[in-house]
C-alpha atoms as a PDB file:
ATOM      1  CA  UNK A   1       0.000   0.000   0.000  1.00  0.00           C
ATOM      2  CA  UNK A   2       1.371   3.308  -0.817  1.00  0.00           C
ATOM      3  CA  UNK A   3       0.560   6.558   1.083  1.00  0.00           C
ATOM      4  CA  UNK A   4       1.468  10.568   0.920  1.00  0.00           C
ATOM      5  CA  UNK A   5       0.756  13.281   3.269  1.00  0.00           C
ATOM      6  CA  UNK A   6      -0.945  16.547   1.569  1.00  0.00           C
ATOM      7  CA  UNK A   7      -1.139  19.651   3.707  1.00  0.00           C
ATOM      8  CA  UNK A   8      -4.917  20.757   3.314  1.00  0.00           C
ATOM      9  CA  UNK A   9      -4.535  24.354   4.730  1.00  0.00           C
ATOM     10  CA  UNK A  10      -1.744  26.930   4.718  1.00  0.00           C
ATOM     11  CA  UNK A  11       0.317  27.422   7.781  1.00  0.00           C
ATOM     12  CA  UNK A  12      -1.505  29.743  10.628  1.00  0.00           C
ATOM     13  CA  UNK A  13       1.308  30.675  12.140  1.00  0.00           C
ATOM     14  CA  UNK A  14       5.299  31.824  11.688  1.00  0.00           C
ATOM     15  CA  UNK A  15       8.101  29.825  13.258  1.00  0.00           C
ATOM     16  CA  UNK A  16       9.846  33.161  13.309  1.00  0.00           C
ATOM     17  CA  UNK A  17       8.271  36.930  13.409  1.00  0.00           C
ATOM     18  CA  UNK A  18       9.384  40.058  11.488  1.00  0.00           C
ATOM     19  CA  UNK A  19      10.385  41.786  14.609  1.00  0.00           C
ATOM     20  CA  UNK A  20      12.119  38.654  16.028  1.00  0.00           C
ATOM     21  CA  UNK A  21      14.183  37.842  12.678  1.00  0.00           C
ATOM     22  CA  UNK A  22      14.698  41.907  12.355  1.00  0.00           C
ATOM     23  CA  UNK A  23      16.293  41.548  15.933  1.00  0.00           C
ATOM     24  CA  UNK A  24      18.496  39.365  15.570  1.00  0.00           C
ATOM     25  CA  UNK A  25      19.758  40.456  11.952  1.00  0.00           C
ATOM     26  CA  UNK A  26      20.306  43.844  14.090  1.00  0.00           C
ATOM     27  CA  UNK A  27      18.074  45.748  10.935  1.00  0.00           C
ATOM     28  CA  UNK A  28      16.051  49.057  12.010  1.00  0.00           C
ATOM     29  CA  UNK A  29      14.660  50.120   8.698  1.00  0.00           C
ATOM     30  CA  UNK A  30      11.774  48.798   7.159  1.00  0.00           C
ATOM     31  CA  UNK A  31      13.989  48.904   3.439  1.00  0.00           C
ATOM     32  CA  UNK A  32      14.421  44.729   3.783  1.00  0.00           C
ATOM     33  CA  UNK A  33      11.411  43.662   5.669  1.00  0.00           C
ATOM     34  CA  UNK A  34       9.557  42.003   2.261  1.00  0.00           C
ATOM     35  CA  UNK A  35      13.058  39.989   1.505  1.00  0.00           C
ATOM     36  CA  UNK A  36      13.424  38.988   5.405  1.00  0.00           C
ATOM     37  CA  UNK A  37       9.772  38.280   5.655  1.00  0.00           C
ATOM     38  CA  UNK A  38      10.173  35.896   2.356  1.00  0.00           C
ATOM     39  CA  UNK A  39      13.344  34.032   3.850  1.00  0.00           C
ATOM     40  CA  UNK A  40      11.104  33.085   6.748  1.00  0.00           C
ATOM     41  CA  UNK A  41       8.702  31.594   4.827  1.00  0.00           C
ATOM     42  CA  UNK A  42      11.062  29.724   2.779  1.00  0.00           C
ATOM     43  CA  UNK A  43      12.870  28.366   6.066  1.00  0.00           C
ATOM     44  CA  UNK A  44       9.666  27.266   7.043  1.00  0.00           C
ATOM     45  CA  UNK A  45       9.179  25.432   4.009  1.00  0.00           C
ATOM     46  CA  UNK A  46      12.653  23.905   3.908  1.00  0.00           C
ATOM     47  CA  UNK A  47      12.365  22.761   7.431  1.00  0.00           C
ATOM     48  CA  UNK A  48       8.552  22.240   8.260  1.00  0.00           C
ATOM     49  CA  UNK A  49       6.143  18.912   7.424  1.00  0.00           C
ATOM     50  CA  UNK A  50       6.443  15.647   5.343  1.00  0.00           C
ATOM     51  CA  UNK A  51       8.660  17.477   2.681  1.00  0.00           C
ATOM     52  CA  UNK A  52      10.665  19.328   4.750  1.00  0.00           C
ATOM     53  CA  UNK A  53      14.259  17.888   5.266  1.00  0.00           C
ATOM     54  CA  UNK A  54      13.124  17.575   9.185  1.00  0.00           C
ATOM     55  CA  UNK A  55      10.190  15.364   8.386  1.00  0.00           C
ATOM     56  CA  UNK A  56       7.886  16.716  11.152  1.00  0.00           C
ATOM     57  CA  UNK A  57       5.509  19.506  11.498  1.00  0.00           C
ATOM     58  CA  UNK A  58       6.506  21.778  13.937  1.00  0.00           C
ATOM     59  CA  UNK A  59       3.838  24.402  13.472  1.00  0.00           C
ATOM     60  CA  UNK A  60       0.194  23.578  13.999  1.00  0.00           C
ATOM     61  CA  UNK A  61      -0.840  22.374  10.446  1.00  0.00           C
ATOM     62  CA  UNK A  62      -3.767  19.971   8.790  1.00  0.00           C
ATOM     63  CA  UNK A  63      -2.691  17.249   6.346  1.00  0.00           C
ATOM     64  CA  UNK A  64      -4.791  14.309   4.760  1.00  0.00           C
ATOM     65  CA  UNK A  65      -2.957  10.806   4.606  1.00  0.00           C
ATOM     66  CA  UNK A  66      -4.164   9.348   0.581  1.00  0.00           C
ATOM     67  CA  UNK A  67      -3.991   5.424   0.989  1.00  0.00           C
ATOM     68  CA  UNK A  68      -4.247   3.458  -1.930  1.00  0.00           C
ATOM     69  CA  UNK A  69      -6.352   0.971  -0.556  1.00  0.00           C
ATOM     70  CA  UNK A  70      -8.671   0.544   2.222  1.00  0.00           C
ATOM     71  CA  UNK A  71      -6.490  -0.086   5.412  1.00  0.00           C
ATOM     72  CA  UNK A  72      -6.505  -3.484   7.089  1.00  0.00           C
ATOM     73  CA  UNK A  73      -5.890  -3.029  11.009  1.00  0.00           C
ATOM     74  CA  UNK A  74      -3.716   0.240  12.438  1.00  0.00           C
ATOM     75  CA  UNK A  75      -2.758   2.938  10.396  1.00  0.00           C
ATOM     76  CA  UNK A  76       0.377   4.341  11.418  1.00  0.00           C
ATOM     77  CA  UNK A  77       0.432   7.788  10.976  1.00  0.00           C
ATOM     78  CA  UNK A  78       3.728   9.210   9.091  1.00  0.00           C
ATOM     79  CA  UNK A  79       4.334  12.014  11.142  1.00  0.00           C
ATOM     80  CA  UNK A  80       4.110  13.536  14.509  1.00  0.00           C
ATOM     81  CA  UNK A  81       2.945  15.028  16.780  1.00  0.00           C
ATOM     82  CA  UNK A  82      -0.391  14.296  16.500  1.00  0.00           C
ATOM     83  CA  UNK A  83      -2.652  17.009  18.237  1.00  0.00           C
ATOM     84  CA  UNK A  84      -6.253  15.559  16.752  1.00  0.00           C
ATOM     85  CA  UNK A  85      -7.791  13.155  13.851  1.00  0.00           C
ATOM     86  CA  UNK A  86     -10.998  14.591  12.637  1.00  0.00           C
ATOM     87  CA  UNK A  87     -11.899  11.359  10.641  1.00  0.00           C
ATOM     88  CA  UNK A  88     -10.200   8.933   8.243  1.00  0.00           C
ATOM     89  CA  UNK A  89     -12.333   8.118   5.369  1.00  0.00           C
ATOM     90  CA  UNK A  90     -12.177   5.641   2.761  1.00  0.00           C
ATOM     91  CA  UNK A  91     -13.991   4.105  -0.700  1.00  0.00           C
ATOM     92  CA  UNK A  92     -14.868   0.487  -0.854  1.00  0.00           C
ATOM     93  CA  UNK A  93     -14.242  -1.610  -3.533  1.00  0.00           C
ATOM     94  CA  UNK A  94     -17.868  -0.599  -4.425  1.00  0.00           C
ATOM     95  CA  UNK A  95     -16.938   3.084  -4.730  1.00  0.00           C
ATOM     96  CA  UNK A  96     -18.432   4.042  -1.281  1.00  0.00           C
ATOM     97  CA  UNK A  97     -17.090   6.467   1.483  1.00  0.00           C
ATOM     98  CA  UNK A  98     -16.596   4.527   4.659  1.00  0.00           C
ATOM     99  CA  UNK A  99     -15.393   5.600   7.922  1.00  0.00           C
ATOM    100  CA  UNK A 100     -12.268   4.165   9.680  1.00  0.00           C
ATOM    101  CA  UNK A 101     -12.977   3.344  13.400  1.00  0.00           C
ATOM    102  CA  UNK A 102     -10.694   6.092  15.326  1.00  0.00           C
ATOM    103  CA  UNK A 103      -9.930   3.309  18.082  1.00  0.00           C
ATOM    104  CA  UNK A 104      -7.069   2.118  15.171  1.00  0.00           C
ATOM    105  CA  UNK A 105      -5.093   5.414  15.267  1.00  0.00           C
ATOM    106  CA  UNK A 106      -1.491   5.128  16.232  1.00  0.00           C
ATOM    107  CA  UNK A 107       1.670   7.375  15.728  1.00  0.00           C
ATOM    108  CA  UNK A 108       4.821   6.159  14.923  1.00  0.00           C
END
């Protein structure tokens, strides 16, 4: 069975502020503050979630796990932490949504 991780909502939150990364790059004006504010957000995406080179999310984010097929027992989850599961759907071999009982949920 294969599986991949999609991120269903942009990121709510910065791992780093403006003001923060403006501090420590000791900068005062406001002539570099759309570069700086673009370099965060590209750290982010280097380090942050199942493509990131750390393989974690370490901002609060959604995802949805695509199976290929309907899963047989646990479903280990790819990557934690884990702060809820709303549901885990799936279609039968008939082409109908099911839903996965949550008592199976289990990070690895």
């Amino acid at each position: 069975m294969t599986q991949r991780l999609v991120q269903t909502a942009p990121l709510n939150a910065q791992v780093l502020t403006l003001p923060e990364a403006k501090a420590h790059l000791r900068v005062t004006t406001t002539t570099e503050d759309a570069l700086i504010e673009a370099l965060i957000v590209a750290a982010t995406d280097y380090l942050h979630g199942s493509k990131g080179i750390l393989g974690t999310a370490f901002l609060p984010s959604a995802w949805r796990l695509i199976m290929s097929e309907a899963p047989v027992g646990d479903i280990d989850l790819p990557m934690t932490p884990v702060a809820s599961v709303t549901d885990i759907r799936y279609r039968d071999t008939a082409g109908g949504e099911q839903v996965f009982s949550a008592a199976n949920i289990a990070a690895t």
